[in-house]
N, C-alpha and C. Protein backbone atom coordinates (compact mmCIF):
# COMPACT_ATOMS: atom_id res chain seq x y z
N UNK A 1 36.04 39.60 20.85
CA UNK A 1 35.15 38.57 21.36
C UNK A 1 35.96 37.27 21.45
N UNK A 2 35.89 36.74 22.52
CA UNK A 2 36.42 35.13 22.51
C UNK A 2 35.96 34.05 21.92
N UNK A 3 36.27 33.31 21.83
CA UNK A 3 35.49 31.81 21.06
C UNK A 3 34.57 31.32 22.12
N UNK A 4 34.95 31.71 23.75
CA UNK A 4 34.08 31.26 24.86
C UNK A 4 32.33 32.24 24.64
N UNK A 5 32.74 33.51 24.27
CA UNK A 5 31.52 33.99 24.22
C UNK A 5 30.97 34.17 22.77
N UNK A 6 31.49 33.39 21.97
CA UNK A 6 30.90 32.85 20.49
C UNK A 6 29.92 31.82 20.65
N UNK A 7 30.74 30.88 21.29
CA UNK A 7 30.14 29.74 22.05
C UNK A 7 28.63 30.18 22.67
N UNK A 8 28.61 30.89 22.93
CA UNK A 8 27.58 30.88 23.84
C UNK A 8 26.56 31.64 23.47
N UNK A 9 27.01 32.69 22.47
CA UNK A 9 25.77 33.59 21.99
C UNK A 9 25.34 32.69 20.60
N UNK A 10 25.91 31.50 20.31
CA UNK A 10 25.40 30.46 19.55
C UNK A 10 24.26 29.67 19.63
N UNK A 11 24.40 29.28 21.33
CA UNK A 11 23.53 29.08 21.98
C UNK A 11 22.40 29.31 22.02
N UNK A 12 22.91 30.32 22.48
CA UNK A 12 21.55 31.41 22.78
C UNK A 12 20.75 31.61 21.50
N UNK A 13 20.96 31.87 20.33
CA UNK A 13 20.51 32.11 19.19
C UNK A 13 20.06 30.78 18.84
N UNK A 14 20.17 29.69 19.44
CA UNK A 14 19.46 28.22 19.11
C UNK A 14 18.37 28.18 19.85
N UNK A 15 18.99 28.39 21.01
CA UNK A 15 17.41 28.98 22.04
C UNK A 15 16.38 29.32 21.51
N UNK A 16 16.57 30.66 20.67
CA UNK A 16 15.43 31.45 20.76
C UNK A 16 14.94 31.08 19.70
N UNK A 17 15.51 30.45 18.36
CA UNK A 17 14.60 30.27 17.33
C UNK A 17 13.34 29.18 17.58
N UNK A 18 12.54 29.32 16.64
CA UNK A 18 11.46 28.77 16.70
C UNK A 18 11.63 27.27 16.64
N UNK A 19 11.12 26.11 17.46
CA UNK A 19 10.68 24.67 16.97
C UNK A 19 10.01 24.65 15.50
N UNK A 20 10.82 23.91 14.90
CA UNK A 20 10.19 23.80 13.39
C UNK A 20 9.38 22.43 13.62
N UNK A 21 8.50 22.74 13.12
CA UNK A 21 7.59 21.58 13.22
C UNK A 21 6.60 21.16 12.10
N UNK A 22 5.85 20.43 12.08
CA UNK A 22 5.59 19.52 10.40
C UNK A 22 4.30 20.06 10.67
N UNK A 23 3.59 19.95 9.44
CA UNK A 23 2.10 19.85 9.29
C UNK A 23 1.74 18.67 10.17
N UNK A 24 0.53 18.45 11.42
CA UNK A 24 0.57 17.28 12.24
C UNK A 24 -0.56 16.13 11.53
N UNK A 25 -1.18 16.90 10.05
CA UNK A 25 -2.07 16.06 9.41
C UNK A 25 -1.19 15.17 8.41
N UNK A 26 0.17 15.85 7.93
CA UNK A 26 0.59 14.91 7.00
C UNK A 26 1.66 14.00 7.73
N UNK A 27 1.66 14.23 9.48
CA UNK A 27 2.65 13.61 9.51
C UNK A 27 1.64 12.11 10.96
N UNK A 28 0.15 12.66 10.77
CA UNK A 28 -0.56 11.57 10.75
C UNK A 28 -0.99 10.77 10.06
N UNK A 29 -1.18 11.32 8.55
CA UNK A 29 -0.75 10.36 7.49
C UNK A 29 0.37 9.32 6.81
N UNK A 30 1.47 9.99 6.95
CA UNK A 30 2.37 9.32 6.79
C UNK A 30 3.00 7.84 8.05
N UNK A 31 2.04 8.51 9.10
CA UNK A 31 2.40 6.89 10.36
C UNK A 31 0.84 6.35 9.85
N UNK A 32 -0.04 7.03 8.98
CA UNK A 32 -1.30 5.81 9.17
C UNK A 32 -0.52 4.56 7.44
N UNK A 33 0.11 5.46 6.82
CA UNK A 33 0.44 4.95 5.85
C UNK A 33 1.18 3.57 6.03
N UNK A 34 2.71 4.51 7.19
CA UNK A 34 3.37 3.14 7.86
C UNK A 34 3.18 2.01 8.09
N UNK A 35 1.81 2.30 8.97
CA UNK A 35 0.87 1.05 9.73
C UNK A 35 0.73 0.24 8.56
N UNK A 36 -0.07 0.83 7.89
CA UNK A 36 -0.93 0.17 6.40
C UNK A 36 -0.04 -0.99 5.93
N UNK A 37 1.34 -0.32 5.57
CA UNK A 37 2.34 -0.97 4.32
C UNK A 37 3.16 -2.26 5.51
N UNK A 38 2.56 -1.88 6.61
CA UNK A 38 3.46 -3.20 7.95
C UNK A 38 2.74 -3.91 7.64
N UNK A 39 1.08 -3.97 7.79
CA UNK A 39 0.72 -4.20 7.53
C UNK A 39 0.03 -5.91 7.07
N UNK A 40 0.17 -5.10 5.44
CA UNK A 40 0.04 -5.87 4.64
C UNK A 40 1.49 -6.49 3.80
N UNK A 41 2.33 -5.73 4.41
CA UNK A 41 4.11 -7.08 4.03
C UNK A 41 4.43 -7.72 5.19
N UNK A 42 3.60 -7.18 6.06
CA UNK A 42 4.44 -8.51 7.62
C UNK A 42 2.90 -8.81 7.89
N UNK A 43 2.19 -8.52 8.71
CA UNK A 43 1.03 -9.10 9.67
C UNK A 43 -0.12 -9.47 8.74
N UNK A 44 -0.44 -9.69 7.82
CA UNK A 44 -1.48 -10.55 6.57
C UNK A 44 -1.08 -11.46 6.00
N UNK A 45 0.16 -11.84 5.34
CA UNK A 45 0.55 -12.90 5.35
C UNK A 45 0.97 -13.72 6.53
N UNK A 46 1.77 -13.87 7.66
CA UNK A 46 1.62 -14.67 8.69
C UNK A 46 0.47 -14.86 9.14
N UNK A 47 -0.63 -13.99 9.25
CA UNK A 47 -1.50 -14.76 9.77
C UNK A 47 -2.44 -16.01 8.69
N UNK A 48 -2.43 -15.40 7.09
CA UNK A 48 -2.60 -16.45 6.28
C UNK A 48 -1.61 -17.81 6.55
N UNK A 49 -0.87 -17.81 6.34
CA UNK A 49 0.00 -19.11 6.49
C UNK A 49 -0.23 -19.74 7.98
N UNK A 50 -0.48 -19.01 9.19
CA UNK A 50 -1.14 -19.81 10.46
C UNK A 50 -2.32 -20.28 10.70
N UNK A 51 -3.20 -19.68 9.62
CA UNK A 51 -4.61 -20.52 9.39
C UNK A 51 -4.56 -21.38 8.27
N UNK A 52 -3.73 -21.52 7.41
CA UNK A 52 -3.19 -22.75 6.56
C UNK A 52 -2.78 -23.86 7.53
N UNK A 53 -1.91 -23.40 8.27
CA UNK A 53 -1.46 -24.38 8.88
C UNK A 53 -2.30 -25.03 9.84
N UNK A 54 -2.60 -24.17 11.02
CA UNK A 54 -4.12 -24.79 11.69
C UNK A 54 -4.97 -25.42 10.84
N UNK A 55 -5.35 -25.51 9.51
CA UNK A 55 -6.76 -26.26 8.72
C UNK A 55 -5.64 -27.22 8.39
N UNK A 56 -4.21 -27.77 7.77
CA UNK A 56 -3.72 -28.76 7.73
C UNK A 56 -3.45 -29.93 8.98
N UNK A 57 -3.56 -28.79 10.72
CA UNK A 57 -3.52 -29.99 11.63
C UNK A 57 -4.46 -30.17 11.94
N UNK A 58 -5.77 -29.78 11.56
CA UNK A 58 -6.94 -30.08 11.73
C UNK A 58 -7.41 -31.59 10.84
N UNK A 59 -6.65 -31.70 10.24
CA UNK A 59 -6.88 -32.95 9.01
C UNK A 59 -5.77 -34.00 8.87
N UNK A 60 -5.26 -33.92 9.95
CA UNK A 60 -4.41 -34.81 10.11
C UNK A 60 -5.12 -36.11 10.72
N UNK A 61 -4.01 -37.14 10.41
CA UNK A 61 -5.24 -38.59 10.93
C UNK A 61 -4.11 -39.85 11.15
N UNK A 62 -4.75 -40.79 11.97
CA UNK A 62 -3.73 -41.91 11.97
C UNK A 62 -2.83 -42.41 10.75
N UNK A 63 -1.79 -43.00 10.29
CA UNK A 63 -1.64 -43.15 9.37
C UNK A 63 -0.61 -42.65 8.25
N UNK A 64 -0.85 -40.91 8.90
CA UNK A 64 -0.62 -40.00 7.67
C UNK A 64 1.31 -39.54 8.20
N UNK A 65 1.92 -39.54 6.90
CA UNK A 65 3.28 -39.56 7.35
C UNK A 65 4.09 -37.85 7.15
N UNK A 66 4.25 -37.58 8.64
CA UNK A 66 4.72 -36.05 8.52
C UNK A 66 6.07 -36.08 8.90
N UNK A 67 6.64 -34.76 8.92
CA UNK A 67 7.95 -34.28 9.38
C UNK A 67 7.77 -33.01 9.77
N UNK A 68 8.55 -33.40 11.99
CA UNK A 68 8.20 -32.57 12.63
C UNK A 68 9.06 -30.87 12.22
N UNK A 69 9.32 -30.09 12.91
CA UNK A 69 9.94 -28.96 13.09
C UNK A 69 11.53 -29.04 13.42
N UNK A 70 11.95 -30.11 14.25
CA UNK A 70 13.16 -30.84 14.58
C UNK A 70 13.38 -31.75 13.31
N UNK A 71 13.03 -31.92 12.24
CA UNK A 71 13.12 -32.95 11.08
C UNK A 71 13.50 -34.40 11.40
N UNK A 72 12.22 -34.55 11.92
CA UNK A 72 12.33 -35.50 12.40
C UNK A 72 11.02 -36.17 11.53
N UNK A 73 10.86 -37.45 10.92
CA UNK A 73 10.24 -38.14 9.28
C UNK A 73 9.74 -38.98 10.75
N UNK A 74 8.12 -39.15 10.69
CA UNK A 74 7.29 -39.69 11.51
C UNK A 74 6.15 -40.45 10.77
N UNK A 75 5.38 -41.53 11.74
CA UNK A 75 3.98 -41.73 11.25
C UNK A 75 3.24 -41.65 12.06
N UNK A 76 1.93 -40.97 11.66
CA UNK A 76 1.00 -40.90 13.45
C UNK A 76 0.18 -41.69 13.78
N UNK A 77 0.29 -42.28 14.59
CA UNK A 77 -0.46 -43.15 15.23
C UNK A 77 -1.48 -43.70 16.03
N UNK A 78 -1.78 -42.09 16.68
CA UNK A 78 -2.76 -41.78 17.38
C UNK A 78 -3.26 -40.35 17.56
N UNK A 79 -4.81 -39.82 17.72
CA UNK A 79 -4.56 -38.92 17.44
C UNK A 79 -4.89 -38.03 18.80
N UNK A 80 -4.81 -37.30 19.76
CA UNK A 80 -5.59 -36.80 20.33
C UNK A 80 -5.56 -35.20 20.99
N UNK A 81 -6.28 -34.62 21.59
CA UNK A 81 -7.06 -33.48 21.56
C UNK A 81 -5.84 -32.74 21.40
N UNK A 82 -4.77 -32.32 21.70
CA UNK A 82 -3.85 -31.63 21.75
C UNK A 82 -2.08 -32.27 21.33
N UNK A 83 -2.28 -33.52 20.88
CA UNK A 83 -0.51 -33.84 20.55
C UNK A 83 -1.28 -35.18 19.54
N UNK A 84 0.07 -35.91 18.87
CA UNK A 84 -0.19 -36.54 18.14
C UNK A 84 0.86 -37.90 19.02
N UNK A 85 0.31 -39.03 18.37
CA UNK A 85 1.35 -40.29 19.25
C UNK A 85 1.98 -40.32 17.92
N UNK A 86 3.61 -40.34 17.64
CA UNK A 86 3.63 -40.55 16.08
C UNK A 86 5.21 -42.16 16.72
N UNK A 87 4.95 -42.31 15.20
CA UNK A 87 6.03 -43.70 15.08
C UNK A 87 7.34 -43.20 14.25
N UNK A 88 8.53 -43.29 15.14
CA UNK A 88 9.37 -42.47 14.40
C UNK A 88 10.45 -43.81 14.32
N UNK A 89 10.20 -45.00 14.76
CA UNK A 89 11.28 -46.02 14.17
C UNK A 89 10.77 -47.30 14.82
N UNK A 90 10.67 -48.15 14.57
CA UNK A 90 10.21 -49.64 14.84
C UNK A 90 10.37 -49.88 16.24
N UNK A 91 8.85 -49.86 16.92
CA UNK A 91 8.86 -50.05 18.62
C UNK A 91 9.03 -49.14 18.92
N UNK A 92 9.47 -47.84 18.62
CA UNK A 92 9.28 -46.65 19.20
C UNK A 92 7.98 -45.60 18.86
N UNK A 93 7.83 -45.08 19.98
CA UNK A 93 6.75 -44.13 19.81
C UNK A 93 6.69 -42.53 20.57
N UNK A 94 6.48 -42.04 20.47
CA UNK A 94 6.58 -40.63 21.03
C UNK A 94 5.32 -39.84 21.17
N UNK A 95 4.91 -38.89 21.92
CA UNK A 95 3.54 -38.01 21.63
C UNK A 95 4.18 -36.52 21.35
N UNK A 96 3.61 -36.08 20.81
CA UNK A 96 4.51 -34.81 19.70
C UNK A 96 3.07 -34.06 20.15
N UNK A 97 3.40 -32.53 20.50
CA UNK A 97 2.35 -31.26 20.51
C UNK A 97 2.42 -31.44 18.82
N UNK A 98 0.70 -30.95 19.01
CA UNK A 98 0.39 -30.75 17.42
C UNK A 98 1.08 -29.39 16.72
N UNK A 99 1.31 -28.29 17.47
CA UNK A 99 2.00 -27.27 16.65
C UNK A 99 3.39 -27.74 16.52
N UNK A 100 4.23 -28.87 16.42
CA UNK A 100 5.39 -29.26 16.14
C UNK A 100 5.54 -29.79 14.74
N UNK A 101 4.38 -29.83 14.17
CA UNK A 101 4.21 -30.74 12.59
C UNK A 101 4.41 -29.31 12.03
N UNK A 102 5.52 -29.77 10.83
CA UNK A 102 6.13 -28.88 9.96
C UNK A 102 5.15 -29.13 8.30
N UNK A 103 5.62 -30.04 8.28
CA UNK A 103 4.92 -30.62 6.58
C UNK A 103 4.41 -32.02 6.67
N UNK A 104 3.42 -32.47 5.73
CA UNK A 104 2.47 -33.20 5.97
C UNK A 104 3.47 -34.04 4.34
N UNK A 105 3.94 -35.73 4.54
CA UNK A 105 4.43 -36.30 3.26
C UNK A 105 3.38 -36.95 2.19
N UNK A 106 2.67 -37.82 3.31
CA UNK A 106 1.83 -38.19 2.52
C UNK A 106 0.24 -38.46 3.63
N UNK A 107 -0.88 -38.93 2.96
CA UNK A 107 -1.78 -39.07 3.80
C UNK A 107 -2.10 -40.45 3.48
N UNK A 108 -2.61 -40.88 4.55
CA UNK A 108 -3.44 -42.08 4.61
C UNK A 108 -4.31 -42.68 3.10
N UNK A 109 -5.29 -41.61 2.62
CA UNK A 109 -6.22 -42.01 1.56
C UNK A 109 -5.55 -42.19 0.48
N UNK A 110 -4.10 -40.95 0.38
CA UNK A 110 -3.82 -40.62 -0.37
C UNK A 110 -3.01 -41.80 -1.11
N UNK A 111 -2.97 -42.35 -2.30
CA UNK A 111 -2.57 -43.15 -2.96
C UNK A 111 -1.87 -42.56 -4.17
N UNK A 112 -0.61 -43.14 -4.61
CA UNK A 112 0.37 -42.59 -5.57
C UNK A 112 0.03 -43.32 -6.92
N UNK A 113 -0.41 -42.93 -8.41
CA UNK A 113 -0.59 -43.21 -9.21
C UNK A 113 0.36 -43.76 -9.82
């Protein structure tokens, strides 16, 4: 026999055996499991921390001194429906989209003991 027709009745014998294949209930369990554990370590916390953050620019107000995403140390000055006017250096002013506020320093009411 040659190695050419070794070769080939190798083949052939791969051919014919059977597809091995899984139980299709445990291996629907194991992707519902997947889902589950994505889940709750990636997609439940980001969306907690984006409704943190939405209820912090919701309470933002003239006054209150933030730092944008660009770190950039601001005060806002105006507020309206969709951006903020903030004061980022004497005579200057800018209007900043509200999803650009990173952290909030201090607030307006807020007074330091």
């Amino acid at each position: 026999m040659t190695k050419m027709s070794s070769v080939v009745s190798a083949f052939e014998f791969l051919a014919q055996a059977p597809a091995q294949g899984g139980i299709p209930g445990v291996m629907i369990f194991g992707y519902i499991l997947l889902f589950a554990a994505m889940y709750f370590f990636m997609i439940a916390p980001q969306r907690r921390k984006q409704k943190e953050h939405e209820k912090m620019l919701a309470a933002l107000e003239s006054g209150d001194e933030i730092v944008t995403t660009g770190g950039i140390y601001a005060v806002i000055t105006n507020v309206k429906d969709d951006r903020f006017v903030v004061r980022i250096a004497d005579n200057t002013k800018v209007e900043l989209g509200k999803g650009f506020v990173q952290t909030v320093l201090k607030r307006q009411g807020a007074e330091k003991k």
